[in-house]
Structure formats: C-alpha cells, structure tokens
C-alpha atoms as a PDB file:
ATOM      1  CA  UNK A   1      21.748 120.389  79.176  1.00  0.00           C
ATOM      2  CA  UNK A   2      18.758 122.191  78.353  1.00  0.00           C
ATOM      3  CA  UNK A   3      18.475 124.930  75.687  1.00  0.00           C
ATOM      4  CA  UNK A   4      18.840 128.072  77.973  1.00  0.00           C
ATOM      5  CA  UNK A   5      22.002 126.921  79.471  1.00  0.00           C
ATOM      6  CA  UNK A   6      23.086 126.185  75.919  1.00  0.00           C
ATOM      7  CA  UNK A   7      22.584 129.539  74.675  1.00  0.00           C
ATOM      8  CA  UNK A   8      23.907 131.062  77.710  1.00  0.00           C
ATOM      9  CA  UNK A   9      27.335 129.337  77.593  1.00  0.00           C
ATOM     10  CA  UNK A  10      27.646 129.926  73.746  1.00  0.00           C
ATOM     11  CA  UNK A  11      26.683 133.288  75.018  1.00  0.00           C
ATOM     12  CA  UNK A  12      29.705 133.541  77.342  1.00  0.00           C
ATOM     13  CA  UNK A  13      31.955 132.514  75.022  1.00  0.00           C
ATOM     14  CA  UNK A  14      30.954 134.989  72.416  1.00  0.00           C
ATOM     15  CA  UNK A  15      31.527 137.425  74.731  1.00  0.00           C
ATOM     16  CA  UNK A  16      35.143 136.114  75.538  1.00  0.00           C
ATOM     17  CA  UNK A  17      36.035 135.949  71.549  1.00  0.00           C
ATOM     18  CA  UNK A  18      34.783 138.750  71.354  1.00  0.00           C
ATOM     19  CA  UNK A  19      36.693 140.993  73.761  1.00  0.00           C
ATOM     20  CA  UNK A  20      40.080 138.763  72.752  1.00  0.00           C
ATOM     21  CA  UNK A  21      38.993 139.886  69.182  1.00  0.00           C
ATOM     22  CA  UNK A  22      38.770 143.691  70.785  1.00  0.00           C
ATOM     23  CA  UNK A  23      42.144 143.273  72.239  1.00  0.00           C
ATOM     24  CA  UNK A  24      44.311 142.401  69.413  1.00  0.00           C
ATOM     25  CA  UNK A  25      42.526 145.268  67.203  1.00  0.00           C
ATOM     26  CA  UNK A  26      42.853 147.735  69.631  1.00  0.00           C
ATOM     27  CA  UNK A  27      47.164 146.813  69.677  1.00  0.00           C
ATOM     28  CA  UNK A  28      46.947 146.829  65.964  1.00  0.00           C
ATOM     29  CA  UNK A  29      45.673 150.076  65.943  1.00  0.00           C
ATOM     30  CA  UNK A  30      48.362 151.239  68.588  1.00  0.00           C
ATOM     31  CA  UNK A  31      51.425 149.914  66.285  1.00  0.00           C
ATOM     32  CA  UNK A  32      49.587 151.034  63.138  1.00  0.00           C
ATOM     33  CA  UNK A  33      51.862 154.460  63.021  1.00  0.00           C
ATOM     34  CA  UNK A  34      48.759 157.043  62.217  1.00  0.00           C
ATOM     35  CA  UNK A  35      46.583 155.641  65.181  1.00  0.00           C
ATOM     36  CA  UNK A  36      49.975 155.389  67.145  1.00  0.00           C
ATOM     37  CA  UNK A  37      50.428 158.945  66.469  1.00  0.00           C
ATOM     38  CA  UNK A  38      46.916 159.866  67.888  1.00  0.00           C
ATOM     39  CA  UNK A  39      47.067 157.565  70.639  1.00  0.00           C
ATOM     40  CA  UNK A  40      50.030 159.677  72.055  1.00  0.00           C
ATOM     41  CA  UNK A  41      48.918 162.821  71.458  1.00  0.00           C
ATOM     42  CA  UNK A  42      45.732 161.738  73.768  1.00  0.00           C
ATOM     43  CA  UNK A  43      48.331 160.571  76.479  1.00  0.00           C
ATOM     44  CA  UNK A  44      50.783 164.168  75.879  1.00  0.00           C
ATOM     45  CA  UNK A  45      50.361 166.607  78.861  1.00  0.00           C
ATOM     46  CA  UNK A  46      52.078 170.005  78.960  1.00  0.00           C
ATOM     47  CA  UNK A  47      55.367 169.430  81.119  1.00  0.00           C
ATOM     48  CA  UNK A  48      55.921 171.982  84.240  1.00  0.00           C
ATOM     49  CA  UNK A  49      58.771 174.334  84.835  1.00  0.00           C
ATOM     50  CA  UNK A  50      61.578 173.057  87.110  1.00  0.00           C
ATOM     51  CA  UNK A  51      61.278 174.424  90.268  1.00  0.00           C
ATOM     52  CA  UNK A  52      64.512 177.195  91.249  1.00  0.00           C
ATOM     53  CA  UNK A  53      66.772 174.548  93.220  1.00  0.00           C
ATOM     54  CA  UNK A  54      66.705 171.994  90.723  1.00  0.00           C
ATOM     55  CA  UNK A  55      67.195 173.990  87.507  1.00  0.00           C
ATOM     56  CA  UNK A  56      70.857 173.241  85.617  1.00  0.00           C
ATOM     57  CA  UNK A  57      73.088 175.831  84.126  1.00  0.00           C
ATOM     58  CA  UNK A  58      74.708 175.041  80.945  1.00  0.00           C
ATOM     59  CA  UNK A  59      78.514 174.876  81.822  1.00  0.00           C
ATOM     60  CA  UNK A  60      79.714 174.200  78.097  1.00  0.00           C
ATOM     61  CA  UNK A  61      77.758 176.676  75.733  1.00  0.00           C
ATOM     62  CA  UNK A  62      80.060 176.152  72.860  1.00  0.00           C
ATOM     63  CA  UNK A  63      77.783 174.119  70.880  1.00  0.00           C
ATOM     64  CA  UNK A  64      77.402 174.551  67.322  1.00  0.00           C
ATOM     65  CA  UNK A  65      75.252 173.784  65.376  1.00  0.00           C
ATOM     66  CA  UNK A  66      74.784 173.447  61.397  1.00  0.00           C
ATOM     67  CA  UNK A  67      71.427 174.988  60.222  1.00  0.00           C
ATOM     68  CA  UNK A  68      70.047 172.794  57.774  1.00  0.00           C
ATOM     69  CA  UNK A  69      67.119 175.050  56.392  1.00  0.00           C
ATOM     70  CA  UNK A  70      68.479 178.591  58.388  1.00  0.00           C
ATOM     71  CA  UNK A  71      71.791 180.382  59.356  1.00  0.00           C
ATOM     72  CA  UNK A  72      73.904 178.311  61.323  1.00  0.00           C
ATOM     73  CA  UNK A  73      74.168 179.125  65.115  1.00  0.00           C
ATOM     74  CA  UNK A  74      76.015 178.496  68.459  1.00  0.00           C
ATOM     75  CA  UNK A  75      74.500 178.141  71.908  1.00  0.00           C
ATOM     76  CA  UNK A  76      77.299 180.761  73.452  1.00  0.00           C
ATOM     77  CA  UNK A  77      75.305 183.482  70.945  1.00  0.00           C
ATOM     78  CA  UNK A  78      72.155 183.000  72.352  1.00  0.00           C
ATOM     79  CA  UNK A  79      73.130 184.216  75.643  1.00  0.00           C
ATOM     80  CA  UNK A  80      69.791 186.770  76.493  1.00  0.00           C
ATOM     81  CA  UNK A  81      67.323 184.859  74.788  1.00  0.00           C
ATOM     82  CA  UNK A  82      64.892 182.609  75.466  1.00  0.00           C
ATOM     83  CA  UNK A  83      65.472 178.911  73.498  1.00  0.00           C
ATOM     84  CA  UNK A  84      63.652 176.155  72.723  1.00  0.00           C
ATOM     85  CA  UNK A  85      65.669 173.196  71.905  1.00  0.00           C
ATOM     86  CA  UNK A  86      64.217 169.855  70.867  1.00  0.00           C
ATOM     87  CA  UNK A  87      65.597 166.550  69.993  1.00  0.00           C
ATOM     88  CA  UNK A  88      63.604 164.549  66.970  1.00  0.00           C
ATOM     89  CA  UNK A  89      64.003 162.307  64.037  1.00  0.00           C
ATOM     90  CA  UNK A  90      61.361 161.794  61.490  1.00  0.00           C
ATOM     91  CA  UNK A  91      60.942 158.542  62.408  1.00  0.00           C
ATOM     92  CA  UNK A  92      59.839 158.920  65.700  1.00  0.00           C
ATOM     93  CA  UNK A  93      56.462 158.488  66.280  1.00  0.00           C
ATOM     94  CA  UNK A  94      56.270 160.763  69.738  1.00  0.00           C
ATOM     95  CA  UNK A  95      58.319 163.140  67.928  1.00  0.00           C
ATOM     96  CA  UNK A  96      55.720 163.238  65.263  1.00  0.00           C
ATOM     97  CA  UNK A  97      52.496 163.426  67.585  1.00  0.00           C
ATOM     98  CA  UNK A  98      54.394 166.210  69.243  1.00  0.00           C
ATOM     99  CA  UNK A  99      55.204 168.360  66.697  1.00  0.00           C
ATOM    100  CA  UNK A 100      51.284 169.672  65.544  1.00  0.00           C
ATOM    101  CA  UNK A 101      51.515 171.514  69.062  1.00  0.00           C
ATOM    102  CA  UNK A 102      55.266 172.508  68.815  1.00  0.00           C
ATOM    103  CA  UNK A 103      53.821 174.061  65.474  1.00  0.00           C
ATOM    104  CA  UNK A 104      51.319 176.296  67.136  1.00  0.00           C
ATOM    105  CA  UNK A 105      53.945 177.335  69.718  1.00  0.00           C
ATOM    106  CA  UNK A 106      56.392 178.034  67.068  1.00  0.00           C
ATOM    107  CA  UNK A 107      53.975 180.237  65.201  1.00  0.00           C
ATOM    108  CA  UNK A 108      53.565 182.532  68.029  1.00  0.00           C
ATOM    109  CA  UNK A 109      56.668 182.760  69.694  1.00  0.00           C
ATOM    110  CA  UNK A 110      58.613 182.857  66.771  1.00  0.00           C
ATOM    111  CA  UNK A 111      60.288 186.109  66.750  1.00  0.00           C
ATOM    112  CA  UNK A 112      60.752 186.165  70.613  1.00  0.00           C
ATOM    113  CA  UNK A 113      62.047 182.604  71.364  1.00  0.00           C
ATOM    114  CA  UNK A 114      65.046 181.244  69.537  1.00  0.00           C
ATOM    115  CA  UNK A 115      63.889 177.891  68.048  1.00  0.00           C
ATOM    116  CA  UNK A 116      66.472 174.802  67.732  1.00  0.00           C
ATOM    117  CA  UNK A 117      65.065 171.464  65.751  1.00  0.00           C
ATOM    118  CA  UNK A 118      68.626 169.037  66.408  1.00  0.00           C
ATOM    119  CA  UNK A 119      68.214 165.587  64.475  1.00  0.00           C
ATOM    120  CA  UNK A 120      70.861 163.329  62.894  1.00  0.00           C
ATOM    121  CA  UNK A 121      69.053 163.133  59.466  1.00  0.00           C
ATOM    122  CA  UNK A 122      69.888 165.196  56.682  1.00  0.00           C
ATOM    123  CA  UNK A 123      67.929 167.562  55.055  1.00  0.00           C
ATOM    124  CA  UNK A 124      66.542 165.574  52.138  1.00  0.00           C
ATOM    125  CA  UNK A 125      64.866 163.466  54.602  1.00  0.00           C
ATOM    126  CA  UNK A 126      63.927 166.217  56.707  1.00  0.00           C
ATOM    127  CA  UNK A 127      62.494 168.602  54.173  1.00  0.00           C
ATOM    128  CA  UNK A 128      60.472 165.927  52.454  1.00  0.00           C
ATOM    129  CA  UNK A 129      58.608 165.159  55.824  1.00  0.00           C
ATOM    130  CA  UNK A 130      58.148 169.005  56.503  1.00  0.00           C
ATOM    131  CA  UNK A 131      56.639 169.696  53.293  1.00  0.00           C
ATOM    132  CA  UNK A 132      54.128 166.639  53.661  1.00  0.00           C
ATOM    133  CA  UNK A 133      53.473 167.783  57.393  1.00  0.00           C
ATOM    134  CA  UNK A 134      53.430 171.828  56.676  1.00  0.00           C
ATOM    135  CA  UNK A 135      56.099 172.281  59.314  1.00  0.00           C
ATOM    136  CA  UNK A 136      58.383 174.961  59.188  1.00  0.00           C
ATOM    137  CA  UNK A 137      60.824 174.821  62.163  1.00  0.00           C
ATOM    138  CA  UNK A 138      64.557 175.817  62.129  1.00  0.00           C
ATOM    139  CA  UNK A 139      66.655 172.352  62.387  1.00  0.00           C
ATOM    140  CA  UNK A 140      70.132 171.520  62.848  1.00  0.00           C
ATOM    141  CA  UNK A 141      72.880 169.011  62.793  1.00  0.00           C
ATOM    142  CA  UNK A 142      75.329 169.578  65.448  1.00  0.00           C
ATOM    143  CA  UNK A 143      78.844 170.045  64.956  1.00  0.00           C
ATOM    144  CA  UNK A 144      80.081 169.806  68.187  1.00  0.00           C
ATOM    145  CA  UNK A 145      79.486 167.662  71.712  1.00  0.00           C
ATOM    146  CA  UNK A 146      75.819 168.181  73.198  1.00  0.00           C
ATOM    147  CA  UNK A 147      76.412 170.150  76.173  1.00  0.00           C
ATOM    148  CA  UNK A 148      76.556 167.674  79.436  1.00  0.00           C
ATOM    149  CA  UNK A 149      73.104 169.078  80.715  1.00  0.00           C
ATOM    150  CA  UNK A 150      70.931 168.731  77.648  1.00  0.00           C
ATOM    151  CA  UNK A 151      72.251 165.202  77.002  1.00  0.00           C
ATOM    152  CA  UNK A 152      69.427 162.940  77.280  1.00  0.00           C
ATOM    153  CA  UNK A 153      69.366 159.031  75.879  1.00  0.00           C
ATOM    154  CA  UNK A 154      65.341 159.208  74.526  1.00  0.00           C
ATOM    155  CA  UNK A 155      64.002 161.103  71.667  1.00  0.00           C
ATOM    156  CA  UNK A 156      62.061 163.707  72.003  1.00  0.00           C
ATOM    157  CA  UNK A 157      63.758 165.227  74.753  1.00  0.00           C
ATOM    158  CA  UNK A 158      62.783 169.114  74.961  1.00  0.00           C
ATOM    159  CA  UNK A 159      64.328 172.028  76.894  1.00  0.00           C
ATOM    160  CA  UNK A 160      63.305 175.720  77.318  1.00  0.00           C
ATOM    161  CA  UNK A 161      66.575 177.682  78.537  1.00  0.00           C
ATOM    162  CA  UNK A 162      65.842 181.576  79.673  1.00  0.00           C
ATOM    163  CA  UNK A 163      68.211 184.168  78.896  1.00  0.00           C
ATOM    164  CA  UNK A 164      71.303 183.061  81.718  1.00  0.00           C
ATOM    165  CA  UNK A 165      71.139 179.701  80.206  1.00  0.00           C
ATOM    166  CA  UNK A 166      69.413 177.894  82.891  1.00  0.00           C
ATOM    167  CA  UNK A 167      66.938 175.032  82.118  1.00  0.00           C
ATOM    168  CA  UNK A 168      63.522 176.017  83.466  1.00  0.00           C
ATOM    169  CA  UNK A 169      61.443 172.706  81.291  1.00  0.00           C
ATOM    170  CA  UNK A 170      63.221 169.519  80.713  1.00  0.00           C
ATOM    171  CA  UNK A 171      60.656 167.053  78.923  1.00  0.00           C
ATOM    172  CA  UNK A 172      61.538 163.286  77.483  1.00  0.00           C
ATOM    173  CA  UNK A 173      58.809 162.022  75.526  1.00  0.00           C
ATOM    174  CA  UNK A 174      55.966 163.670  73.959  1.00  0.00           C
ATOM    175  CA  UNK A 175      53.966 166.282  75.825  1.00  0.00           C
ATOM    176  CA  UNK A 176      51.760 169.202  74.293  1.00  0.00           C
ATOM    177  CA  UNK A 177      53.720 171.940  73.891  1.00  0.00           C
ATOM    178  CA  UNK A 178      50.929 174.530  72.969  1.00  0.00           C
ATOM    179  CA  UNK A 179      48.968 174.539  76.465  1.00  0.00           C
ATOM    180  CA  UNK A 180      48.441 177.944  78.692  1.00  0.00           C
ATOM    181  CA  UNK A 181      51.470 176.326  80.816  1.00  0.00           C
ATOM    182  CA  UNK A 182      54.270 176.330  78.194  1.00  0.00           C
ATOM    183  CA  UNK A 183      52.789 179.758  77.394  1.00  0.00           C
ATOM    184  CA  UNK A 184      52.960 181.414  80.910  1.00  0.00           C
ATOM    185  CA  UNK A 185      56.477 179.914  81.376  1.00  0.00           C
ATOM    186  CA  UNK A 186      57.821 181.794  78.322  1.00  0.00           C
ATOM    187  CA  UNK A 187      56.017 184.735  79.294  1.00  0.00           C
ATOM    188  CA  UNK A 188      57.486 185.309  82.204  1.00  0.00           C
ATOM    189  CA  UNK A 189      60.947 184.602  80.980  1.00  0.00           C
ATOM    190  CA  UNK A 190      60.180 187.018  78.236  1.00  0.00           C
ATOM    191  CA  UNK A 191      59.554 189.908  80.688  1.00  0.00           C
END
C-alpha cells in the first residue's frame, strides 16, 4: 500500500469518527434540557383554527377551577368570552419552549381573552419557576372533571374557545402561540 492510499483511508475514517462523534453531540445537546428547549421552539409552528364542521362544543361547562395566583373561576362563567386554556407542568420541556410566545400573546390579549394556566403542581413549585422565567400567567388546579372535549392525554395541549364555547384551535405539543395566525383567529372572535 503506498502512502496516498494510506492517507486516504485514514482519511475516510476520520471522516466516519468524526461524523459518529457529530452524532452523539448533537443528541446530547437535544436531551441537555436548555438546548432541548431551543430545539423545539425551532420545530413550534402556529396551529390553525378548526375548520366550522369539525369544531366541538363543550357539553359539561361546570368546571372549576382553583386559582392559584388569581380569583378562582368556572368555565360556565365565561360564557361570552374568548378563553385560552392550556395544559402545562413545569417540568415539561415543550411546555417550557412554549411559554416565551404564550407570554407575548398573554401580554396583549390580556384584558380581552380570559387566560387559564391548568397544572397539577402547586403553587410553590409554580411560582418559583415563574419568578425565574418572568412569567405572569393566571394558573389553576382544577376542582372538578376536565370537560370530555378538552381532555387530551399529552401535555401541552392548548385550546382557544370563542364566546358559545366552541373550540376553534386544539393544539398538543408545542407550537408558537404569538404568530399573525393565533392573532387573526382571536381577532375575529373578538369582533
């Protein structure tokens, strides 16, 4: 074997260890939760509204719910307004990459949309990760059954209900909520 052919296969190989070596860092960072975090926020797209024949009324709207850090509320008293409800836990890293945007929604729409953070945790837990993440959203436990339609077995799961108490956006997973879509869709059910 003659010195070229050498260098070429040591070459080759190189390259192989070297995209093996690529590989495993590039899962590290995907497990690592900060880089996790980012990763899905690069992957979140806006969901779309649910198109007329396929949107679900809420049959059971007694569901009430303890506010942790605001007055608590029930779903039957929200009749007429526009509501945001999302399922999180602190834990969850989609919930997390999600909730920058949800933010920036919240912000806006704040005193026109009726905002509904539902986790499991308490409020120890829950307030210690706001105040390290500057988030400020109304959350509560629930004290009765989730209504059949916004049960969902993933976290986050995400729902906009207009003022009848249809679901227009159903979302499980992450998705940016602060996009011109989300924003046109509670527009026009603010009208």
């Amino acid at each position: 074997m003659d010195f070229i052919t050498y260098l070429y296969l040591q070459m080759k190989i190189n390259k192989k260890q070297f995209a093996n070596i690529a590989f495993v860092v590039l899962i590290g960072l995907m497990i690592y939760p900060p880089t996790k975090v980012f990763f899905i926020r690069l992957i979140s797209f806006p969901p779309s509204a649910i198109s007329k024949e396929n949107q679900q009324q809420i049959q059971d709207t007694d569901w009430q719910l303890k506010g942790l850090n605001t007055n608590n509320t029930n779903l039957n008293k929200l009749e007429n307004n526009v509501v945001f409800v999302s399922f999180w836990a602190t834990w969850c890293a989609p919930c997390v990459a999600e909730m920058p945007s949800m933010q920036k929604l919240f912000n806006d729409y704040k005193n026109q949309v009726t905002f509904l953070y539902v986790t499991n945790e308490n409020w120890e837990t829950v307030s210690e990760f706001y105040n390290k993440k500057k988030f400020e959203f109304p959350t509560y436990n629930q004290l009765t059954k989730t209504p059949e339609e916004l049960k969902e077995s993933t976290i986050p799961s995400t729902f906009i209900i207009d003022t009848s108490q249809k679901i227009i956006v159903k979302k499980r997973g992450a998705a940016n909520w602060n996009s011109t879509e989300i924003r046109a869709v509670l527009d026009t059910l603010l009208k």
